[in-house]
C-alpha atoms as a PDB file:
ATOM      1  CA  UNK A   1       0.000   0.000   0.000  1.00  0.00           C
ATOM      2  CA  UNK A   2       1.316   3.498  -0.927  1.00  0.00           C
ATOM      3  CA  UNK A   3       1.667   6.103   1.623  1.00  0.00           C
ATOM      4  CA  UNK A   4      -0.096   9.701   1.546  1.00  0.00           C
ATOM      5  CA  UNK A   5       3.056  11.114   0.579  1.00  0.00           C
ATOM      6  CA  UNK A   6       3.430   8.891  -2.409  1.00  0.00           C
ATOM      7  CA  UNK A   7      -0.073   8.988  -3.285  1.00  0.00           C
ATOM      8  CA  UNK A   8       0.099  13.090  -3.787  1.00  0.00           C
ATOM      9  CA  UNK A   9       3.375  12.406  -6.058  1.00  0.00           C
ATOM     10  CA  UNK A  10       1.372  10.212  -8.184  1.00  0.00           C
ATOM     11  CA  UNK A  11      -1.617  11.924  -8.062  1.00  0.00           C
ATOM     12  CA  UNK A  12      -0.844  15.547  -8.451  1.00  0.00           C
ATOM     13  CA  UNK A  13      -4.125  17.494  -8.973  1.00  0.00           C
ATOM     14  CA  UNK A  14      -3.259  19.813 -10.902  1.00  0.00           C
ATOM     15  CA  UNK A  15      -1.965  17.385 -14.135  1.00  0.00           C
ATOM     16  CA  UNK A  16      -5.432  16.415 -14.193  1.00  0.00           C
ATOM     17  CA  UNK A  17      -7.830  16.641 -17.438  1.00  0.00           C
ATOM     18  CA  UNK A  18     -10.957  18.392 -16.335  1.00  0.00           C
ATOM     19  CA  UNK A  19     -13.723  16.819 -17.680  1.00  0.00           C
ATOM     20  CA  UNK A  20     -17.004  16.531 -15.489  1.00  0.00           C
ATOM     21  CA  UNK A  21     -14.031  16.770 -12.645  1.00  0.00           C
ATOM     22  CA  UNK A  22     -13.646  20.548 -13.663  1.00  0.00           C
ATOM     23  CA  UNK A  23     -16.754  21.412 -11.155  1.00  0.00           C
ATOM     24  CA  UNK A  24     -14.656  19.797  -8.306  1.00  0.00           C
ATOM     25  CA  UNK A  25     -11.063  20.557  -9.723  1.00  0.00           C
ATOM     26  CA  UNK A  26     -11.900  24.359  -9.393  1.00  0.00           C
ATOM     27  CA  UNK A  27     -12.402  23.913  -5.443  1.00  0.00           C
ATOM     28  CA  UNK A  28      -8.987  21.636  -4.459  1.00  0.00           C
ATOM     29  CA  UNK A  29      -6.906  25.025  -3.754  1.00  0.00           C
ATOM     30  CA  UNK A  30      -9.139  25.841  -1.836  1.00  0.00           C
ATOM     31  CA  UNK A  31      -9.703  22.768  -0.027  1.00  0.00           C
ATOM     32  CA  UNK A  32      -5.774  22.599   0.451  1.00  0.00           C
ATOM     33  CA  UNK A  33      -5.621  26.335   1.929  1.00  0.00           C
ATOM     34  CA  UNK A  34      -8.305  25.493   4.265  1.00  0.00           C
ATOM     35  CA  UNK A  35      -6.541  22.290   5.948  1.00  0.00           C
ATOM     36  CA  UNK A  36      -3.151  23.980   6.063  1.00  0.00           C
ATOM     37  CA  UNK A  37      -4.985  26.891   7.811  1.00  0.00           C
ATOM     38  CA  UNK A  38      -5.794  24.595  10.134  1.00  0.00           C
ATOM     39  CA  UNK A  39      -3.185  22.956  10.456  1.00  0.00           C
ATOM     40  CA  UNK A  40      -1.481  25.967  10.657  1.00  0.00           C
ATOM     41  CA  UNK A  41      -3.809  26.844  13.701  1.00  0.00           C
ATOM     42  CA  UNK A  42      -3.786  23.614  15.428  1.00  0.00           C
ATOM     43  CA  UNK A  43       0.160  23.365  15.594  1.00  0.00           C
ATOM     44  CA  UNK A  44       0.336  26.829  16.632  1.00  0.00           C
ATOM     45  CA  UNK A  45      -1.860  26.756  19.798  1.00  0.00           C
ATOM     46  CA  UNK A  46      -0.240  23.280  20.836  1.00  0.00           C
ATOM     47  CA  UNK A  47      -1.984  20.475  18.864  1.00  0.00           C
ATOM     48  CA  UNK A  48      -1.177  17.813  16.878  1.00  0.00           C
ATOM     49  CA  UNK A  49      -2.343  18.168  13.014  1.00  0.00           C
ATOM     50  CA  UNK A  50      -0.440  15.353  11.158  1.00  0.00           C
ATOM     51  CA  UNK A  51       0.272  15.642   7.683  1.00  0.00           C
ATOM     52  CA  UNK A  52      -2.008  12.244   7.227  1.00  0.00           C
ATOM     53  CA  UNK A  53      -4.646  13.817   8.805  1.00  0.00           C
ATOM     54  CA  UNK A  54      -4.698  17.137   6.890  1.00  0.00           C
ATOM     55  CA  UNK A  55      -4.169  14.685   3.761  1.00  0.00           C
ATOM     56  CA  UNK A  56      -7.122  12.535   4.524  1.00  0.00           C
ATOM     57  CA  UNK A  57      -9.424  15.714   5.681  1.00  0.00           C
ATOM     58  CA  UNK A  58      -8.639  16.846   1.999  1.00  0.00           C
ATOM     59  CA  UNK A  59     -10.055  13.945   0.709  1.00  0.00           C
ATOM     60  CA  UNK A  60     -12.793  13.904   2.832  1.00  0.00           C
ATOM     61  CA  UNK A  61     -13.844  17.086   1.695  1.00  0.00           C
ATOM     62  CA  UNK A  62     -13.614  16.431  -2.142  1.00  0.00           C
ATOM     63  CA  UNK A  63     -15.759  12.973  -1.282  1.00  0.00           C
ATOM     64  CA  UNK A  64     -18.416  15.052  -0.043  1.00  0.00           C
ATOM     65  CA  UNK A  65     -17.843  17.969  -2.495  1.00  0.00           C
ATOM     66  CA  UNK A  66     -18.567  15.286  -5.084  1.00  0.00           C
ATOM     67  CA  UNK A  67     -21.644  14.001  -3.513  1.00  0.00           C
ATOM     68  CA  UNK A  68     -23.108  16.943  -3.257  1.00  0.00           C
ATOM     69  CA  UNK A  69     -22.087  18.303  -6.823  1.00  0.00           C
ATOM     70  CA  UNK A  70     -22.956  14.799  -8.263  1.00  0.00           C
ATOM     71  CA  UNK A  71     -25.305  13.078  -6.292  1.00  0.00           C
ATOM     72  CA  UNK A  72     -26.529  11.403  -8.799  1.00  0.00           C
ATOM     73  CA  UNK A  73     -23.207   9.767  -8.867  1.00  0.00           C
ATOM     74  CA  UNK A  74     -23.735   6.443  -6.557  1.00  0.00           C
ATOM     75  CA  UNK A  75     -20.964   4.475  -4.459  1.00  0.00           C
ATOM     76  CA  UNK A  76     -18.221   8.031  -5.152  1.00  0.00           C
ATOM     77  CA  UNK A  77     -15.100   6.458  -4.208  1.00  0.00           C
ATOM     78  CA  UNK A  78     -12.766   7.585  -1.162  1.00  0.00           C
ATOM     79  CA  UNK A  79      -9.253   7.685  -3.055  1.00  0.00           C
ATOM     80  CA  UNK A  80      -8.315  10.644  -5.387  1.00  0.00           C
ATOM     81  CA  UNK A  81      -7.437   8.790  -8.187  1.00  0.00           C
ATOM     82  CA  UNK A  82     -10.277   6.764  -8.630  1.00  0.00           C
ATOM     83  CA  UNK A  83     -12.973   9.664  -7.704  1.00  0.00           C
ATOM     84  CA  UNK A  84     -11.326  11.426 -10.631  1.00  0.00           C
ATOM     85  CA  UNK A  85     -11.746   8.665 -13.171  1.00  0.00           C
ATOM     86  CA  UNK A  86     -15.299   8.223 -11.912  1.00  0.00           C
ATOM     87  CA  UNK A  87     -15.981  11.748 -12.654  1.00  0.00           C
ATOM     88  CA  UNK A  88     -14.147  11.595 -16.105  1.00  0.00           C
ATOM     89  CA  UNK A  89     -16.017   8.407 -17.112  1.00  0.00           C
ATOM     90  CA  UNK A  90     -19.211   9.458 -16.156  1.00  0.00           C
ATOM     91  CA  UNK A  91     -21.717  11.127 -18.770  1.00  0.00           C
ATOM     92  CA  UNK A  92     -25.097  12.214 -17.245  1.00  0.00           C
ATOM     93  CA  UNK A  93     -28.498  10.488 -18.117  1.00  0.00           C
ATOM     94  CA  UNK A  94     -30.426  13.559 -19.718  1.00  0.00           C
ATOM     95  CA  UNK A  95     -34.668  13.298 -19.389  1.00  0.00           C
ATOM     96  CA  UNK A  96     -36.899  14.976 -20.953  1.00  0.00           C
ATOM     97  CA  UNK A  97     -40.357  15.942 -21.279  1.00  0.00           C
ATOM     98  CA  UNK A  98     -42.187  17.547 -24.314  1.00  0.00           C
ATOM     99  CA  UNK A  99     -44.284  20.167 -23.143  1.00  0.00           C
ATOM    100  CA  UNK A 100     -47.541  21.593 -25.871  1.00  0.00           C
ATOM    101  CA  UNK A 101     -50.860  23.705 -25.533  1.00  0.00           C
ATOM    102  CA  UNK A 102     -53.911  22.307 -25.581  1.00  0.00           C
ATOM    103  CA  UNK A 103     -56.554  23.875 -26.882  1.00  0.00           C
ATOM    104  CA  UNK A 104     -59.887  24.068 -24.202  1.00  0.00           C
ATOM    105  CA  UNK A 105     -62.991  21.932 -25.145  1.00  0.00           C
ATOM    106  CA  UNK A 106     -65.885  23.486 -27.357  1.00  0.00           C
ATOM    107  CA  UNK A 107     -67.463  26.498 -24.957  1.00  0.00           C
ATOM    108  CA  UNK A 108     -64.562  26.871 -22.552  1.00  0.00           C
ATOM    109  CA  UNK A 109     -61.675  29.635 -22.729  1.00  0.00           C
ATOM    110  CA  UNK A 110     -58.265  29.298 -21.156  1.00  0.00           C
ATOM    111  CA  UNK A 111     -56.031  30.903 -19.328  1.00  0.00           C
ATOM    112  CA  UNK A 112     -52.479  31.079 -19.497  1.00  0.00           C
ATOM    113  CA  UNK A 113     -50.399  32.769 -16.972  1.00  0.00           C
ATOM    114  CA  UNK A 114     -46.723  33.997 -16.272  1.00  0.00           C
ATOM    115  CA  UNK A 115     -44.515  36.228 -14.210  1.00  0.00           C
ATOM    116  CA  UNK A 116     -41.013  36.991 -13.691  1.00  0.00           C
ATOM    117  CA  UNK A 117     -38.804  38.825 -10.816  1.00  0.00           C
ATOM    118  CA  UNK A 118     -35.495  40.496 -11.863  1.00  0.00           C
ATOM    119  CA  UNK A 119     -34.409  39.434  -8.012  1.00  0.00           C
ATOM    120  CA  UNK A 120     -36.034  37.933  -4.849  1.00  0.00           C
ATOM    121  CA  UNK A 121     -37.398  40.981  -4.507  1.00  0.00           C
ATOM    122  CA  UNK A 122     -36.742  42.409  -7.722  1.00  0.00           C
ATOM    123  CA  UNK A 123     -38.404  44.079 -10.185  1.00  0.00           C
ATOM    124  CA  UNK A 124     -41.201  42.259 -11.878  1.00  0.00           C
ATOM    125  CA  UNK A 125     -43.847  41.583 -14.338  1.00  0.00           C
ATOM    126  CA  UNK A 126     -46.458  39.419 -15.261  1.00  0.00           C
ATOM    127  CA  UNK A 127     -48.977  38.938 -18.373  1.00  0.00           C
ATOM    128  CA  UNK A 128     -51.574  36.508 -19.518  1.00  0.00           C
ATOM    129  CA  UNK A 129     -53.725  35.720 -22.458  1.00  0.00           C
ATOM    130  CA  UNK A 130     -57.021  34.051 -23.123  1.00  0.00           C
ATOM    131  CA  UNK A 131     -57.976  32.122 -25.796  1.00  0.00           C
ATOM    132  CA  UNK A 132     -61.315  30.439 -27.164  1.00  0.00           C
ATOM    133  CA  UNK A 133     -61.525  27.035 -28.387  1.00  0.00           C
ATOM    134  CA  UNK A 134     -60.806  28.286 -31.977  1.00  0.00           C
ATOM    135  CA  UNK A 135     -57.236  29.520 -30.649  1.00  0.00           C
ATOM    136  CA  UNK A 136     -59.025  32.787 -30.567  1.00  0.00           C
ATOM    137  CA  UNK A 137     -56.723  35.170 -28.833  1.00  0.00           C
ATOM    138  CA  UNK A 138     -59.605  37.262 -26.307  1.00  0.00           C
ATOM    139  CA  UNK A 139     -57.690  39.091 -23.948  1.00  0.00           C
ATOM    140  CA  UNK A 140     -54.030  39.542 -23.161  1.00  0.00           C
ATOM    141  CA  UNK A 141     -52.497  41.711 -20.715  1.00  0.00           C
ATOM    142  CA  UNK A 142     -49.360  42.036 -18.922  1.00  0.00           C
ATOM    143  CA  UNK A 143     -47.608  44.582 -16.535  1.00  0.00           C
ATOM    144  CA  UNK A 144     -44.724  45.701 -14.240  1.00  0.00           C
ATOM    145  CA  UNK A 145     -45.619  45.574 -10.574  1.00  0.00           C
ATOM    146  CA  UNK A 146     -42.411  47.256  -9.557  1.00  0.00           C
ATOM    147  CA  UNK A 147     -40.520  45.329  -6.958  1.00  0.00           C
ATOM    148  CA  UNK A 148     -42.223  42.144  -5.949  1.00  0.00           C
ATOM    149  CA  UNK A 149     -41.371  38.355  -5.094  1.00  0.00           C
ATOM    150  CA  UNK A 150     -41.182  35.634  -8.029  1.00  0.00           C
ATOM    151  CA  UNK A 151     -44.058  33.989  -5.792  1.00  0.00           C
ATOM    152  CA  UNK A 152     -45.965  37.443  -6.411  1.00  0.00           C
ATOM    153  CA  UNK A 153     -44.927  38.075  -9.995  1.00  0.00           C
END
């Protein structure tokens, strides 16, 4: 079995090909400044922070970075290398779902509705239309409301 040091030789982040791993690649300096800051901290005010420790607390991290990025992904595995093949092998199952009008039954109208928010509050708008049947276009409307909520919009 390979130590942590050896591992990092081989393994050097950095010489990676970003693929899906880009989305997790971006984060590893950071992940890296955060456990030597720790380290940093812990060996300063008396406490032992061993380099095996701050290397497996960087892999911890990027395990759960994954699962959260990914977690679609199922059994992510623990060691570098092989999280970063998983990421480079996998390719994403896309769904989809075609969406079309329908018109309303003979004598009905229907409504169709939609608003927007520029912001959480944020400036917003909505509009609507009605139409017969016959794809009759009745009424239509739409407005700003100034600053409102999406839910409101």
């Amino acid at each position: 079995m390979l130590s942590v040091r050896n591992e990092i030789e081989q393994d050097i982040w950095w010489q990676v090909k970003a693929g899906n791993s880009k989305q997790v690649l971006k984060d590893v300096p950071t992940i890296i400044m955060w456990e030597l800051w720790k380290r940093r901290n812990a060996i300063r005010h008396g406490k032992g922070y061993t380099f095996n420790r701050m290397s497996y607390q960087c892999h911890l991290i990027i395990f759960q970075l994954i699962k959260v990025k990914f977690p679609w992904i199922k059994a992510v595995p623990h060691q570098w290398r092989d999280m970063v093949e998983k990421l480079q092998i996998y390719k994403p199952t896309l769904y989809f779902h075609i969406v079309s009008w329908k018109l309303p039954e003979e004598g009905w109208v229907k409504c169709n509705t939609d608003g927007a928010s520029r912001g959480n509050p944020g400036l917003s708008t909505y509009g609507f239309c009605i139409r017969n049947s016959d794809e009759d276009l009745i009424y239509a409307e739409s407005q700003n409301i100034g600053v409102a909520t999406n839910m409101e919009a």
